[in-house]
N, C-alpha and C. Protein backbone atom coordinates (compact mmCIF):
# COMPACT_ATOMS: atom_id res chain seq x y z
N UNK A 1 122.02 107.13 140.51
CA UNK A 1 121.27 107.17 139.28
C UNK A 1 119.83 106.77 139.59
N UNK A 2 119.13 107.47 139.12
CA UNK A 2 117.20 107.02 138.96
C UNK A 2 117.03 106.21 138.02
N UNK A 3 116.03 105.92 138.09
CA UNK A 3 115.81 104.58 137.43
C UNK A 3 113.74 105.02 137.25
N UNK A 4 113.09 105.30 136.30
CA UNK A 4 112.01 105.30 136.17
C UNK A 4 111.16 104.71 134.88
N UNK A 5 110.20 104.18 134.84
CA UNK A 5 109.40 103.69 133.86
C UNK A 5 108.81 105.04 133.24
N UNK A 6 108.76 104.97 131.77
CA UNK A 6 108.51 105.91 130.99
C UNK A 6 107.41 105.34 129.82
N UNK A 7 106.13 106.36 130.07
CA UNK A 7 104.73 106.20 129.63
C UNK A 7 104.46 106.57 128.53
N UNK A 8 105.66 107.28 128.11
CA UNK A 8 105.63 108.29 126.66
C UNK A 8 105.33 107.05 125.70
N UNK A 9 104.50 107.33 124.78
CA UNK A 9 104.38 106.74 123.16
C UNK A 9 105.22 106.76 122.11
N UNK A 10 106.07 107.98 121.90
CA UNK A 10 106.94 108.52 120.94
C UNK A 10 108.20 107.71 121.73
N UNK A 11 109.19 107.87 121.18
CA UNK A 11 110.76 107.06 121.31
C UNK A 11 111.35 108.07 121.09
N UNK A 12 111.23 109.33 120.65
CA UNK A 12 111.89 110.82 120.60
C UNK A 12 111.97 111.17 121.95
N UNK A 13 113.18 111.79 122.46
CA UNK A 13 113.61 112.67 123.30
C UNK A 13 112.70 112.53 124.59
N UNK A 14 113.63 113.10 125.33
CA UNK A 14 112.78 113.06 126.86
C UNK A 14 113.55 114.46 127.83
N UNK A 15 112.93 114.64 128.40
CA UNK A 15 112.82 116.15 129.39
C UNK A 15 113.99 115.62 130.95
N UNK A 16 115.02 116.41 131.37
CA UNK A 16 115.73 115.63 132.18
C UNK A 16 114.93 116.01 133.59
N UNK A 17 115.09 115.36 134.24
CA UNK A 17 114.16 115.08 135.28
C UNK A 17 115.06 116.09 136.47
N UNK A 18 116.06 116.86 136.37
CA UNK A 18 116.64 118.03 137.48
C UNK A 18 116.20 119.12 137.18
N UNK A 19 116.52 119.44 135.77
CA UNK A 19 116.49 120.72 135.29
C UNK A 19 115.92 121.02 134.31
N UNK A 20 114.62 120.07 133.43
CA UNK A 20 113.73 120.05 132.33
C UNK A 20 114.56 120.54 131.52
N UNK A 21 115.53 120.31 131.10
CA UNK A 21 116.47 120.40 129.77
C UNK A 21 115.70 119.21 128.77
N UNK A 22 115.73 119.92 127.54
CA UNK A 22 114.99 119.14 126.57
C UNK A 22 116.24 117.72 125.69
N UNK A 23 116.21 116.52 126.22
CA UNK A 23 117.26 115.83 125.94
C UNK A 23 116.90 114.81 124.38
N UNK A 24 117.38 114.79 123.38
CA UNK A 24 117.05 114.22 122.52
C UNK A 24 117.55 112.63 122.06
N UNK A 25 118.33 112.42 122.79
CA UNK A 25 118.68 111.13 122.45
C UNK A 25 119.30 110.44 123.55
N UNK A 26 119.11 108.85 124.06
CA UNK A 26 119.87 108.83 125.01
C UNK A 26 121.32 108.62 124.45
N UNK A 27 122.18 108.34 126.34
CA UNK A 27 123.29 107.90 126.05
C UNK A 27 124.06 106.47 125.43
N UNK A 28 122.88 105.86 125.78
CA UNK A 28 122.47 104.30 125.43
C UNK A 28 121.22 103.97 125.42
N UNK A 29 121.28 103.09 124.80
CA UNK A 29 119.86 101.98 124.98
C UNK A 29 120.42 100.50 125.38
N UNK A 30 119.40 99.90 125.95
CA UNK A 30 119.73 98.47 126.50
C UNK A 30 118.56 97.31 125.71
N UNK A 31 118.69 96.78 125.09
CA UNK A 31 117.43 95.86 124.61
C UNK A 31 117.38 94.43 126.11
N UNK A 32 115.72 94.77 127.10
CA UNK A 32 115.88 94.10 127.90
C UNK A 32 115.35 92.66 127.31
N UNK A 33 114.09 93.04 127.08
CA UNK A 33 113.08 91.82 126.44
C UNK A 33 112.53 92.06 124.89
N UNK A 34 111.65 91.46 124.78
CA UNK A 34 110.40 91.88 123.73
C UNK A 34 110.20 93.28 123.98
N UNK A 35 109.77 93.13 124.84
CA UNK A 35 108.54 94.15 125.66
C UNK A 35 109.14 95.45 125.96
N UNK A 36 110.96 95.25 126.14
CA UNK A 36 111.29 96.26 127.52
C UNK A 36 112.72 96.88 126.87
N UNK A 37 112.51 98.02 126.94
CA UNK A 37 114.20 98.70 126.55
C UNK A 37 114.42 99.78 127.60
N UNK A 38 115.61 99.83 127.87
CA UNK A 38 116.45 100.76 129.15
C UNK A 38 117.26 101.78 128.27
N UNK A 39 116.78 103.19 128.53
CA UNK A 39 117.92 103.68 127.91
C UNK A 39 118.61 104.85 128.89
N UNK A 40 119.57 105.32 128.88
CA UNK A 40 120.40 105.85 129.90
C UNK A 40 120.76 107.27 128.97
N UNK A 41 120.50 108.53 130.24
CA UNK A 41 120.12 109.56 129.60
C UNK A 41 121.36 110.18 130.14
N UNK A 42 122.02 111.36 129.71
CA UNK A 42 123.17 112.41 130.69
C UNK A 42 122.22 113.63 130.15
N UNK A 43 122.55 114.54 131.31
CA UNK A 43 122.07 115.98 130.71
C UNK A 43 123.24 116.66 130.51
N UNK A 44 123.13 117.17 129.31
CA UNK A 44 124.69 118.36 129.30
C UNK A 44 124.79 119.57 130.31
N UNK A 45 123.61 119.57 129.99
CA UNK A 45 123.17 121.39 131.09
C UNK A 45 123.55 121.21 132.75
N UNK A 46 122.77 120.18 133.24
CA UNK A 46 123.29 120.12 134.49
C UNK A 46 124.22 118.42 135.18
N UNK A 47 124.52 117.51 134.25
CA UNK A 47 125.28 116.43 134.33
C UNK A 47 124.49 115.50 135.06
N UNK A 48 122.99 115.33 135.06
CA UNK A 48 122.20 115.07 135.75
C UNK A 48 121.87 113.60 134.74
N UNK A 49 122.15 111.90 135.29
CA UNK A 49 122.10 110.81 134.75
C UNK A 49 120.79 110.08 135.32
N UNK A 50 120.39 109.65 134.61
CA UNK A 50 118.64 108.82 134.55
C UNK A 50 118.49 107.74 133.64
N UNK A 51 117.57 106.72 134.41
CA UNK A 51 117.41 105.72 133.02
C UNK A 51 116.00 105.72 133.06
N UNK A 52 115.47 105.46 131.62
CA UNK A 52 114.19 105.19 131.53
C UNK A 52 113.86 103.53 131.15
N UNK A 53 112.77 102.95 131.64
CA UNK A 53 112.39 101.71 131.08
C UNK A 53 111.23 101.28 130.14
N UNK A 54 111.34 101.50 129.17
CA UNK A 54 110.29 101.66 128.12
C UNK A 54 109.66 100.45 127.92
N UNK A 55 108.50 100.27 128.01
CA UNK A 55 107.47 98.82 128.00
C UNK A 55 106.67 99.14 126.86
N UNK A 56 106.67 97.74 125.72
CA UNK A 56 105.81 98.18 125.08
C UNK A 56 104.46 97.15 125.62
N UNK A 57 103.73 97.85 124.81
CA UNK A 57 102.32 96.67 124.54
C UNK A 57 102.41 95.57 124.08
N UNK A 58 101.46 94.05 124.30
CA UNK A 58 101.82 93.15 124.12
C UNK A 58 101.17 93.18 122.45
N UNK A 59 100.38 93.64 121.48
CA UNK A 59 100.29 93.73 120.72
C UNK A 59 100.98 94.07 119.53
N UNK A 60 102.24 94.96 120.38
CA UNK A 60 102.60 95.58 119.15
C UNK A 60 103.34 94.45 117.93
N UNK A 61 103.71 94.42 116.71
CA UNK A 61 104.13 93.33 115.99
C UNK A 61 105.34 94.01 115.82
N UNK A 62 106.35 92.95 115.80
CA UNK A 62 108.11 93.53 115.43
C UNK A 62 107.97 92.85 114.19
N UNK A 63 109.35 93.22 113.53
CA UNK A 63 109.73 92.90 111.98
C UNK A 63 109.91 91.10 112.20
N UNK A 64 109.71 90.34 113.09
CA UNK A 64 109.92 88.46 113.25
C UNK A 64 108.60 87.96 113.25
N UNK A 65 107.64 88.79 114.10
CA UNK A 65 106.17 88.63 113.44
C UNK A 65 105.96 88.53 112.19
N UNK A 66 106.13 89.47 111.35
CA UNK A 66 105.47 90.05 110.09
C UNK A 66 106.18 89.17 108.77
N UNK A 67 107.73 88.94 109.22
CA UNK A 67 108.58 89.02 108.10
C UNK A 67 109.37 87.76 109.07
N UNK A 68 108.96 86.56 109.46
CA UNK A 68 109.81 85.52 109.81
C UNK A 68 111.20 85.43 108.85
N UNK A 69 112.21 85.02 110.08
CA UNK A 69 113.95 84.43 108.83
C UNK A 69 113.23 83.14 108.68
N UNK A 70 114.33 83.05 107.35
CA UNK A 70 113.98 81.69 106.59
C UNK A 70 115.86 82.00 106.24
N UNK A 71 116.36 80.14 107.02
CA UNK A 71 117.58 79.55 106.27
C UNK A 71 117.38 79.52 105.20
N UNK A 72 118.63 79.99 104.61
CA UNK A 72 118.95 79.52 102.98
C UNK A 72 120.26 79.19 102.89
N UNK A 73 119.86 78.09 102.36
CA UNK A 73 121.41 77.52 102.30
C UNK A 73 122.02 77.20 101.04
């Protein structure tokens, strides 16, 4: 299996890296960090398996930034 860092902006679909089959979703995703998600691709067309490692920016704000939990009890 490959293993590559992926530069794309969008979180839609990715191109398989044997046979440029247009792949739309992975097989998984992995939540690594903040920053970092792994997701694991199959191609139907040629059975061809890849993971990508998606990094975001340190700027970007998630929903714990914006919208902290608050206990209620």
């Amino acid at each position: 299996m490959t293993t590559m860092v992926s530069k794309r902006r969008s979180t839609f679909g990715m191109s398989c890296i044997q046979c440029d089959n247009e792949l739309i979703a992975p097989e998984w995703s992995e939540y690594r960090s903040r920053h970092q998600n792994r997701h694991l691709w199959r191609c139907p067309e040629c059975d061809c398996c890849f993971a990508t490692i998606v990094e975001t920016e340190s700027d970007i704000m998630i929903a714990d930034d914006v919208l902290p939990s608050r206990l209620v009890a």
